[in-house]
C-alpha atoms as a PDB file:
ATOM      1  CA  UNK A   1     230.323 -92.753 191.490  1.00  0.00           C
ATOM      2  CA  UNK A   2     232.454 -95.232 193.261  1.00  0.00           C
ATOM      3  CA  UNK A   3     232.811 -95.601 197.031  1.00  0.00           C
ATOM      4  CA  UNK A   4     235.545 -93.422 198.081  1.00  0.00           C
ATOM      5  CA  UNK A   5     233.503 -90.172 196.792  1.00  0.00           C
ATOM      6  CA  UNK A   6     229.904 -90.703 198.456  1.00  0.00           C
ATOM      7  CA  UNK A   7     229.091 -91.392 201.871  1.00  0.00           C
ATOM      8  CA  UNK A   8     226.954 -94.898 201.533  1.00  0.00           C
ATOM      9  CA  UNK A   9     226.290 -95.330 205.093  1.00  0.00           C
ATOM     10  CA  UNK A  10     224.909 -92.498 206.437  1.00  0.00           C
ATOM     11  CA  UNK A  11     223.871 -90.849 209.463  1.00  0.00           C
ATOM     12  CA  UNK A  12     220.236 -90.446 210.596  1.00  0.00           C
ATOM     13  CA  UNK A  13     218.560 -87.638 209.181  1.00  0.00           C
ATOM     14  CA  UNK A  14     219.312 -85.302 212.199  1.00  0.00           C
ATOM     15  CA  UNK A  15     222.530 -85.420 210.898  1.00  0.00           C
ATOM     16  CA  UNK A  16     221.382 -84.463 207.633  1.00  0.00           C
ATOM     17  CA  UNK A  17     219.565 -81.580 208.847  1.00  0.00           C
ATOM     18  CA  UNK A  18     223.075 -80.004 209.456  1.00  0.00           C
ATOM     19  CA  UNK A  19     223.327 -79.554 205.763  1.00  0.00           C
ATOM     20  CA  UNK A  20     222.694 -76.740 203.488  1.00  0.00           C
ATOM     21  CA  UNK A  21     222.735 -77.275 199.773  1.00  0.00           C
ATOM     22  CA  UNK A  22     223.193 -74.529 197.511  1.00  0.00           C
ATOM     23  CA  UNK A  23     223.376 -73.399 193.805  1.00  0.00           C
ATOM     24  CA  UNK A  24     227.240 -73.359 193.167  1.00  0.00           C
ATOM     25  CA  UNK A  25     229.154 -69.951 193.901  1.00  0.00           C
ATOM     26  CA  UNK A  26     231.871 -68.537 191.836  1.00  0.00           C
ATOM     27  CA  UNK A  27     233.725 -67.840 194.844  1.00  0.00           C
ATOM     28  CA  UNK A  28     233.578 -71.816 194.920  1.00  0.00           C
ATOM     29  CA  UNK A  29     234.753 -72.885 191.570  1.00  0.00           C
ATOM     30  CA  UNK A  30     238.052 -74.459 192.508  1.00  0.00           C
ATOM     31  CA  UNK A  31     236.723 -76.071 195.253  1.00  0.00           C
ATOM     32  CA  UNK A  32     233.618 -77.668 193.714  1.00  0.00           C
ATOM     33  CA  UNK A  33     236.108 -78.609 191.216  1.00  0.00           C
ATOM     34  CA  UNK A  34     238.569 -80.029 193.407  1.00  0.00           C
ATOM     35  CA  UNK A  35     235.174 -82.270 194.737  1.00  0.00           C
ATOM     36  CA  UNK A  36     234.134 -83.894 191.345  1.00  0.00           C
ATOM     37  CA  UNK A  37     237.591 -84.981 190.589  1.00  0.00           C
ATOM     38  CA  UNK A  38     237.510 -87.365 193.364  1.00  0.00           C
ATOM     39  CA  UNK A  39     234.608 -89.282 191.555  1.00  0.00           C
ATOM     40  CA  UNK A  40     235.187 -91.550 188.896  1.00  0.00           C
ATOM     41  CA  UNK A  41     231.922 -92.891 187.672  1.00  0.00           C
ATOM     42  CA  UNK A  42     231.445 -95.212 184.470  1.00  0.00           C
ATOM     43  CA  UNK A  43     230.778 -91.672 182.676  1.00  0.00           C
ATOM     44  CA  UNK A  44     232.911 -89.071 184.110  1.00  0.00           C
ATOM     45  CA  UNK A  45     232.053 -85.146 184.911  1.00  0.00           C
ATOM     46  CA  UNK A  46     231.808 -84.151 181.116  1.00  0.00           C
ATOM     47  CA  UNK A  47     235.248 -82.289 179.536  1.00  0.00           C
ATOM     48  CA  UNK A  48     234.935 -78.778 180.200  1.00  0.00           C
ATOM     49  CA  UNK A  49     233.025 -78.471 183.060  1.00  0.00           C
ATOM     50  CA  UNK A  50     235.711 -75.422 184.501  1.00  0.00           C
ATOM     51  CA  UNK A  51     233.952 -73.339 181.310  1.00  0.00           C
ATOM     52  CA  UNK A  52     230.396 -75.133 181.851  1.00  0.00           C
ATOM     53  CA  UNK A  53     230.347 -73.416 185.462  1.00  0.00           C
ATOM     54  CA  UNK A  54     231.321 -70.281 184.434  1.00  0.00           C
ATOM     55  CA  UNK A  55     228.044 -69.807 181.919  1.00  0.00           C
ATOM     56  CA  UNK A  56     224.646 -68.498 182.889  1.00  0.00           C
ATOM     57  CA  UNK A  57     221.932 -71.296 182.887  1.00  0.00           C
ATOM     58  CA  UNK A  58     220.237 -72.899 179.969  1.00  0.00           C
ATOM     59  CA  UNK A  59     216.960 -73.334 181.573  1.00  0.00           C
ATOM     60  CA  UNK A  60     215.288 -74.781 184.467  1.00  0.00           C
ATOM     61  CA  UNK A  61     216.832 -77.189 186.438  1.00  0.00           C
ATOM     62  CA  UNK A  62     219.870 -76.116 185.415  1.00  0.00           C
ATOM     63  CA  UNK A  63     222.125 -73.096 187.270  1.00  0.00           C
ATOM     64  CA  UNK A  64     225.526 -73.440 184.764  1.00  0.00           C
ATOM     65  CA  UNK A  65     224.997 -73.826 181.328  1.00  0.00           C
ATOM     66  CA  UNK A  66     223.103 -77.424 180.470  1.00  0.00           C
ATOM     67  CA  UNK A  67     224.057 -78.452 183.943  1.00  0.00           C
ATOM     68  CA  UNK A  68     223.090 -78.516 187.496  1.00  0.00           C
ATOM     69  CA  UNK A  69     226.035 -77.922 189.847  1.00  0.00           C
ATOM     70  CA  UNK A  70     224.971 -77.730 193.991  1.00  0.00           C
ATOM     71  CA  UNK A  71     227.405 -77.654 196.932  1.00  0.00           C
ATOM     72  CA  UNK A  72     226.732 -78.794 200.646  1.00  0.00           C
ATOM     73  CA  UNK A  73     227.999 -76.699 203.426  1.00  0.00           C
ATOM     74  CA  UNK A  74     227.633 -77.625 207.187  1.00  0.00           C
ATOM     75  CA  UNK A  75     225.249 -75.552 209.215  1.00  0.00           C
ATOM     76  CA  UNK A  76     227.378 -73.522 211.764  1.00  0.00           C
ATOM     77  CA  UNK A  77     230.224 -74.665 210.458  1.00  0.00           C
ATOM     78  CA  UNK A  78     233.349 -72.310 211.027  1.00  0.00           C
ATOM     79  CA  UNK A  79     235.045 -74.071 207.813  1.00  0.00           C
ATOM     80  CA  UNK A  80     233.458 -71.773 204.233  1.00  0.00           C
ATOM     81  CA  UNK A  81     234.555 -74.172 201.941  1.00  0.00           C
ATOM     82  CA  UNK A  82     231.982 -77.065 200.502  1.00  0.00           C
ATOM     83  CA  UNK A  83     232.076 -80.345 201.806  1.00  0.00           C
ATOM     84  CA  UNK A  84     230.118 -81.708 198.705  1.00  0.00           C
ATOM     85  CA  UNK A  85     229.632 -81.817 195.342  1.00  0.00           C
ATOM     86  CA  UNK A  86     227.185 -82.568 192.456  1.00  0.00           C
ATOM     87  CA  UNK A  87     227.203 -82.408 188.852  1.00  0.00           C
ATOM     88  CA  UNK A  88     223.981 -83.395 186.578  1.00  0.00           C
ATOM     89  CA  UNK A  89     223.270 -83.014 183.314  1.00  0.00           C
ATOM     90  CA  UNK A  90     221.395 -84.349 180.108  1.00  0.00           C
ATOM     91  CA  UNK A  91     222.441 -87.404 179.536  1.00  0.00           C
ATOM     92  CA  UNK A  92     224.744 -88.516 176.768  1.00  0.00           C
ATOM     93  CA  UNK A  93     222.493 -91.161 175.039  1.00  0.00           C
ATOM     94  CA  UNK A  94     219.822 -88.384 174.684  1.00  0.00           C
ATOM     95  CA  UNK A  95     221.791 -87.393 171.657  1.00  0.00           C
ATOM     96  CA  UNK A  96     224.852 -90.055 171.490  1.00  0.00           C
ATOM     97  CA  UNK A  97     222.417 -92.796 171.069  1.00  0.00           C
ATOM     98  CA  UNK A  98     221.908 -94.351 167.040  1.00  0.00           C
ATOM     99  CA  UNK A  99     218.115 -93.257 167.809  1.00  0.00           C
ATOM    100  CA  UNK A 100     218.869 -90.306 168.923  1.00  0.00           C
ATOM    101  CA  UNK A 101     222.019 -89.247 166.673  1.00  0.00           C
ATOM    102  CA  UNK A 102     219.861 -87.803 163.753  1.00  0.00           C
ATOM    103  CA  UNK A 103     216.615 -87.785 165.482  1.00  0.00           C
ATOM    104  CA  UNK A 104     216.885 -84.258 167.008  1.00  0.00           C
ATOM    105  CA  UNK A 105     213.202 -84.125 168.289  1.00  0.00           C
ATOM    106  CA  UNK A 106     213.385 -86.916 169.560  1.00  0.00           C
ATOM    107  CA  UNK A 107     216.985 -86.108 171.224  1.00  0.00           C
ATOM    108  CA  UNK A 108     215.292 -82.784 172.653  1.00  0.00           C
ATOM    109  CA  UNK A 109     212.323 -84.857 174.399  1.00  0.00           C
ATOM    110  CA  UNK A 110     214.777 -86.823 176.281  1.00  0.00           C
ATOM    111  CA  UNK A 111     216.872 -84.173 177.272  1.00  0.00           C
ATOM    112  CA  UNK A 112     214.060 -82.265 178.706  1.00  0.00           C
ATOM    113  CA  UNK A 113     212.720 -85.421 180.521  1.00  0.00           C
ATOM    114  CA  UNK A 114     215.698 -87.093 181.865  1.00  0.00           C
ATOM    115  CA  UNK A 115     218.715 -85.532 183.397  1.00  0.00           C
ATOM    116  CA  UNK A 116     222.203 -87.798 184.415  1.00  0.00           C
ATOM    117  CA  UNK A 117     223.994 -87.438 187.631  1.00  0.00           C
ATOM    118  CA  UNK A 118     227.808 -87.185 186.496  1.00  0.00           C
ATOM    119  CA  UNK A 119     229.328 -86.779 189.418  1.00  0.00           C
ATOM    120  CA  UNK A 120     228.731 -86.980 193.504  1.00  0.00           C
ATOM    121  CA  UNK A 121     231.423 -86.545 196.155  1.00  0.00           C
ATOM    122  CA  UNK A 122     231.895 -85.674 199.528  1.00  0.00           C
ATOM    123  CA  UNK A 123     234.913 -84.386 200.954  1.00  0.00           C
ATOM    124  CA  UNK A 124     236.667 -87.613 202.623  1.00  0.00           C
ATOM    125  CA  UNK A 125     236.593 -86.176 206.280  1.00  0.00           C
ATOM    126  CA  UNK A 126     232.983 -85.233 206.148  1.00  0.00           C
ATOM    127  CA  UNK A 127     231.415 -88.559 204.655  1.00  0.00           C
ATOM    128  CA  UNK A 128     228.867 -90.658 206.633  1.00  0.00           C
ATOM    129  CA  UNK A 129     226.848 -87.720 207.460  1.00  0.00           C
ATOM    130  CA  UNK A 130     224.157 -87.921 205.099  1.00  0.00           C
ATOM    131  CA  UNK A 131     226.002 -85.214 202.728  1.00  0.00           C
ATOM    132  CA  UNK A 132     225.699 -87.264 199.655  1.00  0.00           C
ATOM    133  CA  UNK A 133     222.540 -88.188 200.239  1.00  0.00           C
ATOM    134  CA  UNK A 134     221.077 -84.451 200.752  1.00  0.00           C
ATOM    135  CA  UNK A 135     222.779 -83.699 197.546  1.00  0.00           C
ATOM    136  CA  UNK A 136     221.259 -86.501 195.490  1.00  0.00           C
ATOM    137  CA  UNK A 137     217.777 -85.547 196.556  1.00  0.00           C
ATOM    138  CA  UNK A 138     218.380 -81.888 196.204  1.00  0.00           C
ATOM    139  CA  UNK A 139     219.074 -82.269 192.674  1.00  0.00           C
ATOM    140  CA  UNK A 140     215.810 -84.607 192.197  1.00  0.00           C
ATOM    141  CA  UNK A 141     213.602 -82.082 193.884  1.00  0.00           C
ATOM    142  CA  UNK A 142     214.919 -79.266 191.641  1.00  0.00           C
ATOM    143  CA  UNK A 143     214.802 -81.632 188.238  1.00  0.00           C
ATOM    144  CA  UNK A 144     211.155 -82.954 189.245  1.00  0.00           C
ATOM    145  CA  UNK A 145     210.127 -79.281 189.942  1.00  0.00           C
ATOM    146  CA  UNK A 146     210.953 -78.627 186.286  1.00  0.00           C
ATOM    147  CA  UNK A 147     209.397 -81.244 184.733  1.00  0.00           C
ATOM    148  CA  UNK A 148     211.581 -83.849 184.708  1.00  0.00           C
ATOM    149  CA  UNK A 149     210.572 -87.749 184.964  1.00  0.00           C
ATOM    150  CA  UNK A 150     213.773 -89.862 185.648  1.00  0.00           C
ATOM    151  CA  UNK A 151     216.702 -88.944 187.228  1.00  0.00           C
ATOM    152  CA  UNK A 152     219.716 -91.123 185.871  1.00  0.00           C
ATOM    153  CA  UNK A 153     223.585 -92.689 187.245  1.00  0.00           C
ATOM    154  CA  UNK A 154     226.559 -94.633 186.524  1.00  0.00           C
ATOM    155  CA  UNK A 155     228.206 -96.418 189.412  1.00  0.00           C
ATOM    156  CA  UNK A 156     229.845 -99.630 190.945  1.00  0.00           C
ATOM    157  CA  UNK A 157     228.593-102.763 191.728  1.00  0.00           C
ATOM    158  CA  UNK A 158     229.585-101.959 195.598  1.00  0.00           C
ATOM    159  CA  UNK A 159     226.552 -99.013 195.438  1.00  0.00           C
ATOM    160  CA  UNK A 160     224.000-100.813 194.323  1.00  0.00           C
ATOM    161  CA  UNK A 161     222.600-101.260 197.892  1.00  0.00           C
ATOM    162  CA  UNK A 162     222.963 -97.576 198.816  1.00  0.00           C
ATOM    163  CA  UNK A 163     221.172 -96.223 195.671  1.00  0.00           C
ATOM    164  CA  UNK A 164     218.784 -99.007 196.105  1.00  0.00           C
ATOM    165  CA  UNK A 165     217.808 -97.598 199.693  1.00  0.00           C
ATOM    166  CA  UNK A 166     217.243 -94.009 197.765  1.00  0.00           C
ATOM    167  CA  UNK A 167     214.733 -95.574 195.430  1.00  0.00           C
ATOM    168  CA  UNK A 168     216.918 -96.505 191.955  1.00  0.00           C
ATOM    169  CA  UNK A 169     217.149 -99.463 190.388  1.00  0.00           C
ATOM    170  CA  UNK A 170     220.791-100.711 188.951  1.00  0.00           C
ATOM    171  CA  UNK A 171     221.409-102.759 186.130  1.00  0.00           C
ATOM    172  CA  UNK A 172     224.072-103.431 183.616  1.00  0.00           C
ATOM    173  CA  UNK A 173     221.368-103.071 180.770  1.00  0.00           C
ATOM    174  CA  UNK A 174     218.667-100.339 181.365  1.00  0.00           C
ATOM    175  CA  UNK A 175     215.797-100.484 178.284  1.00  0.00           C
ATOM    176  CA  UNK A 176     213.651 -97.866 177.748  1.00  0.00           C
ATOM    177  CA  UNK A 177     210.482 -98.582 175.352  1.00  0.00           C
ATOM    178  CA  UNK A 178     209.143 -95.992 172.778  1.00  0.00           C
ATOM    179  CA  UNK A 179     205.936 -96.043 170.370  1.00  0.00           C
ATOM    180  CA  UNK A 180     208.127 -97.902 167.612  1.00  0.00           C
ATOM    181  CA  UNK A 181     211.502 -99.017 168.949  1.00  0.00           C
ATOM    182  CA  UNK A 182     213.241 -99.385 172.382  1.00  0.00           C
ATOM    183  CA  UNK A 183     216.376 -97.525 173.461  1.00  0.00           C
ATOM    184  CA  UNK A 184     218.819 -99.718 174.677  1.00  0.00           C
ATOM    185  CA  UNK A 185     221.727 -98.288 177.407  1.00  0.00           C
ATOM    186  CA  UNK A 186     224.241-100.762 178.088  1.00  0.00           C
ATOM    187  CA  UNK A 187     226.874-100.142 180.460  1.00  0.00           C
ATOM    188  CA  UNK A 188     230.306-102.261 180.394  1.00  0.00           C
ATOM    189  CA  UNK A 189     230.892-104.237 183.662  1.00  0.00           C
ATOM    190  CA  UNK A 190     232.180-103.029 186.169  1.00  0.00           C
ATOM    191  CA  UNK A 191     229.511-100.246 185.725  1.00  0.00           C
ATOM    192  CA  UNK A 192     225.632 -99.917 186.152  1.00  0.00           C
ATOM    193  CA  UNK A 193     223.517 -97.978 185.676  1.00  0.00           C
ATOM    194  CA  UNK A 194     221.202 -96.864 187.994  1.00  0.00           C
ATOM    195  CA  UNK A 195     217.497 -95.390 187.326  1.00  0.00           C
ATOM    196  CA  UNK A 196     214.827 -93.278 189.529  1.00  0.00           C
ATOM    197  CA  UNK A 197     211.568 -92.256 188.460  1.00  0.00           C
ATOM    198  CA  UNK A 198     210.806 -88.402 189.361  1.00  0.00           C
ATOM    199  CA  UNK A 199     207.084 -88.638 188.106  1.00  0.00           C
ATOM    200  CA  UNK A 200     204.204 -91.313 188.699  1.00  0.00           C
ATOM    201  CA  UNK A 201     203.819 -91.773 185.325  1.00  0.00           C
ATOM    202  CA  UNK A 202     206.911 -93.744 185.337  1.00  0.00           C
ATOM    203  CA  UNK A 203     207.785 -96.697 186.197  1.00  0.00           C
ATOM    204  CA  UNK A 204     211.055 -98.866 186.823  1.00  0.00           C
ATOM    205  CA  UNK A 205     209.692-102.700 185.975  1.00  0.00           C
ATOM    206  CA  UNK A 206     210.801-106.311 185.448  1.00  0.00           C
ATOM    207  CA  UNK A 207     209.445-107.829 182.118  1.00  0.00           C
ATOM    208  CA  UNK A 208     209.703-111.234 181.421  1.00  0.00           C
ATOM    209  CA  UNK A 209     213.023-111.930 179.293  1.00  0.00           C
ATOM    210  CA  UNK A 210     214.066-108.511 179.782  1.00  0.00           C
ATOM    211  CA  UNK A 211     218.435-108.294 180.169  1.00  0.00           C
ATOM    212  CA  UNK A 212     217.425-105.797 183.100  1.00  0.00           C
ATOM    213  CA  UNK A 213     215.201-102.941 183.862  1.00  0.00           C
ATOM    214  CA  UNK A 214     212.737-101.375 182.259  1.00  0.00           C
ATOM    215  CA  UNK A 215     211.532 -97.827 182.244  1.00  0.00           C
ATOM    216  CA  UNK A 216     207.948 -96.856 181.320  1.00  0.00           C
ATOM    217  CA  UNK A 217     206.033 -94.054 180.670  1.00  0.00           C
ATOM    218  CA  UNK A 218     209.241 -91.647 180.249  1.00  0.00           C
ATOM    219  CA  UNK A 219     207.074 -89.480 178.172  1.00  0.00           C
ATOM    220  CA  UNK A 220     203.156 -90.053 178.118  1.00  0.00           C
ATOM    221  CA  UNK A 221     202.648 -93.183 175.839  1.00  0.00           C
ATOM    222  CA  UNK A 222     205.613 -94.782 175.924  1.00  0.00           C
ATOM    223  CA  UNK A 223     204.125 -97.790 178.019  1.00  0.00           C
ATOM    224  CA  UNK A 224     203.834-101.506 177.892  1.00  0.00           C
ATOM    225  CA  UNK A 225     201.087-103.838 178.172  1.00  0.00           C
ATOM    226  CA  UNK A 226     201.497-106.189 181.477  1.00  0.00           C
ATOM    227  CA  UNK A 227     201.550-108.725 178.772  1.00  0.00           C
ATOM    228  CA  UNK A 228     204.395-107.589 177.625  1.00  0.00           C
ATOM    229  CA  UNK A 229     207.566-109.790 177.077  1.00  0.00           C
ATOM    230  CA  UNK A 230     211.177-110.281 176.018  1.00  0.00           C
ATOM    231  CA  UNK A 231     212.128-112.987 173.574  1.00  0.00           C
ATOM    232  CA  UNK A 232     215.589-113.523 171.866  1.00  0.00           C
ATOM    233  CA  UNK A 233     216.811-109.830 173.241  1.00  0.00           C
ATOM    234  CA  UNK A 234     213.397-108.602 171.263  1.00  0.00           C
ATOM    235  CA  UNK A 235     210.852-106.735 173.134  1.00  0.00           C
ATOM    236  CA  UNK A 236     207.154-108.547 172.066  1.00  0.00           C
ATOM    237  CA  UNK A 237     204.345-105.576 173.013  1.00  0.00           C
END
């Protein structure tokens, strides 16, 4: 998400309190449309998403086919139309990835533990109050409730302070170890990407050598010894 769609310097949380965040609404389609095409992250709201939000839910998290679409309204507010706008879903290297490309178990673990933010955005008038924000953690409360253990996003170097104050870590290189390999997501500068855990059994970390951040514990036993180490772009466990 780049910095014309979010609000990154928002308004105390009275402010936020003004905001109610809701499943989206057919009556709403255009609109919450209309939203997501101002955001222009590293990924990009998927190609179809006009017929994703038209299909009943997959499964818990998710209210429109495999994804999680939520609007923000203003309290009291005399205007009906949404002032913001997300869009999360499972993440393309859950089956894109060469580990995951004919490893469909494995594929299906990840998409039922991680789930990608594709798009944020808040109506230009109506940023700075904390409606970005309200949306972001609305979708991690409703992925976490389902299970879910990291909560994923692409975005600009210009961000990486106000994701950092919502608890992710950015990086241009994100690893993620498993029992006998480590899943590598790279994202071409300008972008980062920018990670969350949603469960304690996961953690964000710095290892020695590492060419950024390290997730552990996405499922239970993918961990690391604190002895663990980097060496020549090869993770040493």
């Amino acid at each position: 998400m780049t910095s014309p769609a979010v609000d990154t310097a928002a308004s105390p949380k009275t402010r936020a309190a003004r905001i109610d965040v809701a499943p989206l609404e057919r009556a709403d389609h255009a609109d919450y449309l209309a939203l997501l095409a101002l955001t222009t992250s590293g990924e990009g709201v998927p190609p179809g998403a006009d017929q994703i939000i038209i299909l009943p839910p997959l499964r818990p998290p998710f209210t429109h086919g495999p994804a999680l679409c939520l609007t923000a309204r203003l309290r009291r507010s005399t205007n009906p139309k949404p002032v913001g706008a997300i869009f999360a879903s499972l993440p393309d290297w859950a089956h894109e990835h060469p580990l995951t490309q004919n490893d469909p178990a494995l594929s299906e673990l990840i998409s039922r533990t991680a789930i990608l933010i594709y798009g944020l955005a808040v109506t230009p008038h109506r940023r700075r109050q904390g409606i970005a924000r309200t949306l972001l953690t609305a979708a991690e409360d409703t992925a976490r409730s389902s299970g879910y253990r990291l909560a994923t996003l692409i975005h600009e170097p210009e961000l990486a302070p106000f994701y950092r104050r919502l608890g992710y870590t950015s990086a241009h290189h994100v690893t993620v170890p498993m029992p006998d390999a480590a899943l590598g997501i790279t994202q071409h500068p300008p972008f980062m990407t920018a990670v969350k855990a949603l469960h304690p059994g996961v953690q964000v970390r710095t290892v020695p050598g590492a060419p950024g951040a390290v997730v552990t514990g996405l499922l239970p036993g993918w961990n690391l010894p604190p002895t663990a180490r980097f060496k020549n772009g090869e993770l040493i466990a």
